[in-house]
N, C-alpha and C. Protein backbone atom coordinates (compact mmCIF):
# COMPACT_ATOMS: atom_id res chain seq x y z
N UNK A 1 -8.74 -14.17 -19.64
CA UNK A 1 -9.48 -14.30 -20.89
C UNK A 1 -10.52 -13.20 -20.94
N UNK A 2 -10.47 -12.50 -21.87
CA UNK A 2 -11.40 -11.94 -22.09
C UNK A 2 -12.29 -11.48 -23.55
N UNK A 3 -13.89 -11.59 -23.68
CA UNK A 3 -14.73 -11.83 -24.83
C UNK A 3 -15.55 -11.21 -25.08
N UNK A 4 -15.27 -10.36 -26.18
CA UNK A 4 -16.25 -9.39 -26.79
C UNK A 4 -16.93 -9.86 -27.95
N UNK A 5 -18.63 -9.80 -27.25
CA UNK A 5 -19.40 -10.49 -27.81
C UNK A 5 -20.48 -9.96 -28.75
N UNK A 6 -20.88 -10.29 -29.61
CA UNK A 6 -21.68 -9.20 -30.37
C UNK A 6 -20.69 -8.52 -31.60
N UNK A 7 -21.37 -7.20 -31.68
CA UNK A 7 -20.88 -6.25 -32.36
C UNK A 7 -19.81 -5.36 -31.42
N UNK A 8 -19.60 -5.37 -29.90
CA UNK A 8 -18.85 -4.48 -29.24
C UNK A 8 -17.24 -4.46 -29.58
N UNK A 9 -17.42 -3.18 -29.71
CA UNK A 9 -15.89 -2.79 -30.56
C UNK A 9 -15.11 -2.22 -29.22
N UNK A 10 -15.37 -1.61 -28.39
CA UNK A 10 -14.74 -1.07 -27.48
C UNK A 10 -14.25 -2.07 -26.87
N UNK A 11 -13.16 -1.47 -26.21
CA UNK A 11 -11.98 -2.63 -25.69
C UNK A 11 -10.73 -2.17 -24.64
N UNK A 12 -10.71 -1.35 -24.62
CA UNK A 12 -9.71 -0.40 -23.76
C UNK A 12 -9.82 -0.77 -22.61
N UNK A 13 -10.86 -1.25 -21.45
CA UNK A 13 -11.08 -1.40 -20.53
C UNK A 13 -10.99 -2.84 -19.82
N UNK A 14 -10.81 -3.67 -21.34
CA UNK A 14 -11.21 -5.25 -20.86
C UNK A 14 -9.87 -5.67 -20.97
N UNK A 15 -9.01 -4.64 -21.96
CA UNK A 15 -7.48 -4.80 -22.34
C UNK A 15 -6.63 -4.84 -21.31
N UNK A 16 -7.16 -3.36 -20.34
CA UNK A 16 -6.74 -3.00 -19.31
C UNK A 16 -6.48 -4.23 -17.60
N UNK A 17 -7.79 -4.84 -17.76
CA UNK A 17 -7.93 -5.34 -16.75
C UNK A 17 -7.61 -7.26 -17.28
N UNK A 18 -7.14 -7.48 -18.22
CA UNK A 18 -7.15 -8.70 -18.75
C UNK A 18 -5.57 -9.44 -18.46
N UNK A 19 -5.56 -9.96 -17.06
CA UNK A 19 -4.02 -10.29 -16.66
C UNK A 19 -3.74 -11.17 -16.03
N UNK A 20 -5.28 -11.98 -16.14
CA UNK A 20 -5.19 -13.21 -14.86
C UNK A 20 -5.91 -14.60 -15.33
N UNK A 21 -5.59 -15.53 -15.66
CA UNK A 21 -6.34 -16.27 -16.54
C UNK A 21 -7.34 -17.59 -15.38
N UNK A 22 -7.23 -16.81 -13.92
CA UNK A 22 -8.41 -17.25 -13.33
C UNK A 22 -9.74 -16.95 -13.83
N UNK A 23 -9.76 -15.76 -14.56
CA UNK A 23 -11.16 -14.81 -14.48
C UNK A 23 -11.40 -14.71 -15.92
N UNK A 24 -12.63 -14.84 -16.72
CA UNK A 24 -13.38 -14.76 -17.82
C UNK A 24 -13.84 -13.71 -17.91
N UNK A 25 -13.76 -12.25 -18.08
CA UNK A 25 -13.98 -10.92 -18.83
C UNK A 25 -15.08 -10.94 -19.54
N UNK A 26 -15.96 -10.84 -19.91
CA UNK A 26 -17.29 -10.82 -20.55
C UNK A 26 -17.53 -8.74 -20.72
N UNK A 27 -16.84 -8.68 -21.66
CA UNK A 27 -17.74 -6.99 -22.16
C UNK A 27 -19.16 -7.07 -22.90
N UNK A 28 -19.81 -6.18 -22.41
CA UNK A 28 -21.18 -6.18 -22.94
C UNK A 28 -21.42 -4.86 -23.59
N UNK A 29 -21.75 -4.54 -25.11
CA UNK A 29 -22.46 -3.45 -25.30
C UNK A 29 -23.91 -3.11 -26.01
N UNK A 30 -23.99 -4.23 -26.20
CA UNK A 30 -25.02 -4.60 -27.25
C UNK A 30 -26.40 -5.14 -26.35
N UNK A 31 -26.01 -5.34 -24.94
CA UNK A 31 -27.23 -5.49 -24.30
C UNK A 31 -28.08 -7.28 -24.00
N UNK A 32 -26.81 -8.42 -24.62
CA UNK A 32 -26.89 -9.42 -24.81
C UNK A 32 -26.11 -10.65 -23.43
N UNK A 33 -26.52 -9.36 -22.29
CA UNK A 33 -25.63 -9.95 -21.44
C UNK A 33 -26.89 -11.04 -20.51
N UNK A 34 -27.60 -10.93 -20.60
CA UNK A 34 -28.78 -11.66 -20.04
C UNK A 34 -28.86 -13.04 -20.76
N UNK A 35 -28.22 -13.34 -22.06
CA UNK A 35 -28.29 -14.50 -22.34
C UNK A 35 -27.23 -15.02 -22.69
N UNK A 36 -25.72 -13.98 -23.11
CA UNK A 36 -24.56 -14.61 -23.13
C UNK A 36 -23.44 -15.09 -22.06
N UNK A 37 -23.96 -14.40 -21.16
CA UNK A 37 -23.14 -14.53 -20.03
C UNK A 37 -23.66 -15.74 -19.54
N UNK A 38 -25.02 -15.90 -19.08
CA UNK A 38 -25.49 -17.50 -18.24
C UNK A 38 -24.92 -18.48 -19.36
N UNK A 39 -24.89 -18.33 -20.91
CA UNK A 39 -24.59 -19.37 -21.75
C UNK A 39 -22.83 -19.29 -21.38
N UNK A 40 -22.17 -18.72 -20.78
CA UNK A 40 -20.52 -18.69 -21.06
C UNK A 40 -20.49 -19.34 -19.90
N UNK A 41 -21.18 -19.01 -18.52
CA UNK A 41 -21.52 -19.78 -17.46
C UNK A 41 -21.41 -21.50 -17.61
N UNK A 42 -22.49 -21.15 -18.51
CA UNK A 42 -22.92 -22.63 -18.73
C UNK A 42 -22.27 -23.83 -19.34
N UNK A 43 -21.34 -23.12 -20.12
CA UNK A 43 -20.28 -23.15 -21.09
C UNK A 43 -19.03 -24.10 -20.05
N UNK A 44 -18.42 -23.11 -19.30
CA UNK A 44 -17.47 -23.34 -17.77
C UNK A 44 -18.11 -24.77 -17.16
N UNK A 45 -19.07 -24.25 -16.90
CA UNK A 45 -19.55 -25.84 -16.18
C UNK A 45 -19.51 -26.78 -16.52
N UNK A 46 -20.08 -26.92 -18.44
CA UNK A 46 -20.19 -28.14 -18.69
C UNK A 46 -18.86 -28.56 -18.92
N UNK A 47 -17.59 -27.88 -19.15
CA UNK A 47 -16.43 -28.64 -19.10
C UNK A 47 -15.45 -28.52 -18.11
N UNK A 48 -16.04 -28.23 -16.70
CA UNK A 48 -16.13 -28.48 -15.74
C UNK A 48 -14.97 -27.55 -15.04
N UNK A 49 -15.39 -26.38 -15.70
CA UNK A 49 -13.94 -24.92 -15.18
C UNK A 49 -15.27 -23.76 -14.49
N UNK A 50 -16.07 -24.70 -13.57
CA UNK A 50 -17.07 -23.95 -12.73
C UNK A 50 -16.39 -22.86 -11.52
N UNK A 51 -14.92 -23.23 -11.63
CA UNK A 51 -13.99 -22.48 -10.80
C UNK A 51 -13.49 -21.94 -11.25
N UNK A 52 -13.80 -20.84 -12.30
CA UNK A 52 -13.26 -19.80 -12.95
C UNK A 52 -14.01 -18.79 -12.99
N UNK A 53 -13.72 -17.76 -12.68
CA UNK A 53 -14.79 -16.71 -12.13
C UNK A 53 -15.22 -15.83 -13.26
N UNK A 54 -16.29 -15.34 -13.11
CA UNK A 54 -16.97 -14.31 -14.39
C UNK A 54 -17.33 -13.21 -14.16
N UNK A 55 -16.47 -12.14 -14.51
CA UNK A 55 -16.93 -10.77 -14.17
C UNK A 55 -17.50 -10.33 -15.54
N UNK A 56 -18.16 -9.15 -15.54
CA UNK A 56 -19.05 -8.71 -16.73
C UNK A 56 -19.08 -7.01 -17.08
N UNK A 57 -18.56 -6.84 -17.70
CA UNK A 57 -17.83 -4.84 -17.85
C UNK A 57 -19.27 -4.06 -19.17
N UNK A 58 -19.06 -3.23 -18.88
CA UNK A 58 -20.04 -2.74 -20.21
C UNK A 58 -21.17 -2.28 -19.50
N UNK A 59 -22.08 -1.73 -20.79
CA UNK A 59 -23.42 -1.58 -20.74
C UNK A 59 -24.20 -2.16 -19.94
N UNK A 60 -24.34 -2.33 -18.84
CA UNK A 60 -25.43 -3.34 -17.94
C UNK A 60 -26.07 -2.80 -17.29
N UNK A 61 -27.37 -2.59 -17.67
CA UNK A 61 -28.58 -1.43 -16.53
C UNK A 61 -28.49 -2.09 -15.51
N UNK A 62 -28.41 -0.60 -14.27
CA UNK A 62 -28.27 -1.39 -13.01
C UNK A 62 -29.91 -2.28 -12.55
N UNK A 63 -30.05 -2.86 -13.15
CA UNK A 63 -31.39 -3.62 -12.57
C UNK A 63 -30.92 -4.77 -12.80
N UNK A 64 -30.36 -5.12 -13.74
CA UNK A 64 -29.92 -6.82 -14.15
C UNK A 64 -28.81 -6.97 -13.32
N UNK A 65 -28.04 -5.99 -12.60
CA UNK A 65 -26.86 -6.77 -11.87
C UNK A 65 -27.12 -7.57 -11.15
N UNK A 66 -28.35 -7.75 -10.42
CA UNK A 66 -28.65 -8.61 -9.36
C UNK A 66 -29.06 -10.14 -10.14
N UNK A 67 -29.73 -9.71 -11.43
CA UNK A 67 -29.91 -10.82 -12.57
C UNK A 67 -28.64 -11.73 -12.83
N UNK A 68 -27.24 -11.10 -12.61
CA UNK A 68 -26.21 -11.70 -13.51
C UNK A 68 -25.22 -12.21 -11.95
N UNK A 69 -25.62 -11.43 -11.22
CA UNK A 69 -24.65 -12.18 -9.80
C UNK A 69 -25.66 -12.88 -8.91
N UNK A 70 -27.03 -13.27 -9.31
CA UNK A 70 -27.71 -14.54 -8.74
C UNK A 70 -27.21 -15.91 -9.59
N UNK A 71 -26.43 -15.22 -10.57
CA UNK A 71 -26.10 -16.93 -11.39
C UNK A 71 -24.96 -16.93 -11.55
N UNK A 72 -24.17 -16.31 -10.25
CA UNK A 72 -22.67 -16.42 -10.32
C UNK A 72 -21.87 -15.52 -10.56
N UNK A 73 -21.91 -14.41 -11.46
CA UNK A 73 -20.99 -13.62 -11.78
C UNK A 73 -20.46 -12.63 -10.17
N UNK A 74 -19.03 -12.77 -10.21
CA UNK A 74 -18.60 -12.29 -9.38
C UNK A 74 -18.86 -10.99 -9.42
N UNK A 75 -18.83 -10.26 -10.46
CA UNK A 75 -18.61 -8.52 -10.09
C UNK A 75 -19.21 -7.87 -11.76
N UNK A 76 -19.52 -6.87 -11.47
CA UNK A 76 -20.20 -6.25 -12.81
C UNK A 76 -19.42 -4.60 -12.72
N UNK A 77 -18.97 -4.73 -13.70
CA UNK A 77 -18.57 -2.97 -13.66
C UNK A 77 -19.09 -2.26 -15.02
N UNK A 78 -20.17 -0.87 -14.52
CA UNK A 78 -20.39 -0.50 -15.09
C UNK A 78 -19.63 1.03 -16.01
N UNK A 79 -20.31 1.59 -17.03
CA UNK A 79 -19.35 2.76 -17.45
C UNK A 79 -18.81 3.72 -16.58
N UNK A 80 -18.06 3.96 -16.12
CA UNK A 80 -16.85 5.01 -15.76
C UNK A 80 -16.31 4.04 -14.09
N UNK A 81 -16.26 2.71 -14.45
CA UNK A 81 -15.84 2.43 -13.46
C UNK A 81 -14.75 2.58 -13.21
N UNK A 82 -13.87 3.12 -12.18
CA UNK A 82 -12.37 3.77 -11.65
C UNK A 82 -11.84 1.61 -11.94
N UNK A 83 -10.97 2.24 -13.08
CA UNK A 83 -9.84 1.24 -13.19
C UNK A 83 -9.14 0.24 -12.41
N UNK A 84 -8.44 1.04 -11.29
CA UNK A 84 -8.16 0.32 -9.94
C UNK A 84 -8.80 0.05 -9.01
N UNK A 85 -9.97 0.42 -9.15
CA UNK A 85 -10.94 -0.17 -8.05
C UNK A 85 -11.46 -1.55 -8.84
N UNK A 86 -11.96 -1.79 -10.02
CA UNK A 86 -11.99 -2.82 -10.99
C UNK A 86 -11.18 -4.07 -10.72
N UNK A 87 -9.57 -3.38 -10.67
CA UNK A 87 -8.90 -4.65 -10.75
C UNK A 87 -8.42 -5.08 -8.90
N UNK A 88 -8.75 -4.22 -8.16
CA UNK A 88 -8.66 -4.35 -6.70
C UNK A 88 -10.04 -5.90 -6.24
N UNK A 89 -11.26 -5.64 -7.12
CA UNK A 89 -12.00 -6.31 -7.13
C UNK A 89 -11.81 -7.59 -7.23
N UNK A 90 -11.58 -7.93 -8.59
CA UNK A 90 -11.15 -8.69 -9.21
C UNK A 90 -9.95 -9.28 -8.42
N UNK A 91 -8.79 -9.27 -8.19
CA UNK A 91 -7.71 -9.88 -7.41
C UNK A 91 -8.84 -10.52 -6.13
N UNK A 92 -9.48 -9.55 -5.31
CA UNK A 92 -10.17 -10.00 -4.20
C UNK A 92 -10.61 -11.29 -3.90
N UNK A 93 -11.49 -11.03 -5.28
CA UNK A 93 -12.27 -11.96 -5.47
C UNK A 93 -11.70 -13.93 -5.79
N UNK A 94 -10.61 -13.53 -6.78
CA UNK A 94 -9.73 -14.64 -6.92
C UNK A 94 -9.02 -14.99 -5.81
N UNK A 95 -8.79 -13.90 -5.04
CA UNK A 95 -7.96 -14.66 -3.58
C UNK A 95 -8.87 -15.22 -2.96
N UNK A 96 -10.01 -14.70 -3.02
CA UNK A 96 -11.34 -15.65 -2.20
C UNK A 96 -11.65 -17.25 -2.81
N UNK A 97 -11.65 -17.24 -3.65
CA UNK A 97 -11.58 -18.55 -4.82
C UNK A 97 -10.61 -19.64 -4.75
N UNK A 98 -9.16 -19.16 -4.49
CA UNK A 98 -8.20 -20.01 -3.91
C UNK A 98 -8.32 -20.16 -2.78
């Protein structure tokens, strides 16, 4: 699954990596990731899919990454992140989960 939130039109990247319906995709460009992401979080929990992992792609100054993976998010990739290293992540991470 993956959710472009806001006004973010770009999409190539979330298209790319969108193949596993363990993991929730969250693109950010608009800078709204500090309150949409803990709410999509929050979202998972309350209907009780707290075992579905949340990675977060886009715009994200590196200062908030530590903001967005203290409340769970598995992995944050920022602009020009190498593709296959992205989805190398991502698999990782879900094999860790099972």
């Amino acid at each position: 699954l993956v959710a472009k939130m806001g006004q973010d039109g770009h999409d190539r990247g979330a298209k790319v990596v969108a193949s596993d319906v363990h993991v929730v995709g969250v693109s950010s460009l608009a800078g709204g990731h500090k309150t949409l992401v803990p709410a999509v979080m929050g979202e998972l929990a309350r209907l009780g899919r707290d075992d579905i992992l949340v990675v977060v792609g886009g715009v994200v100054p590196a200062q908030d990454h530590a903001f967005l993976e203290q409340r769970g998010v598995a992995a944050v990739f920022g602009p020009g992140t190498a593709l296959p290293g992205a989805a190398l992540r991502v698999l990782d991470a879900i094999e860790e989960r099972l």
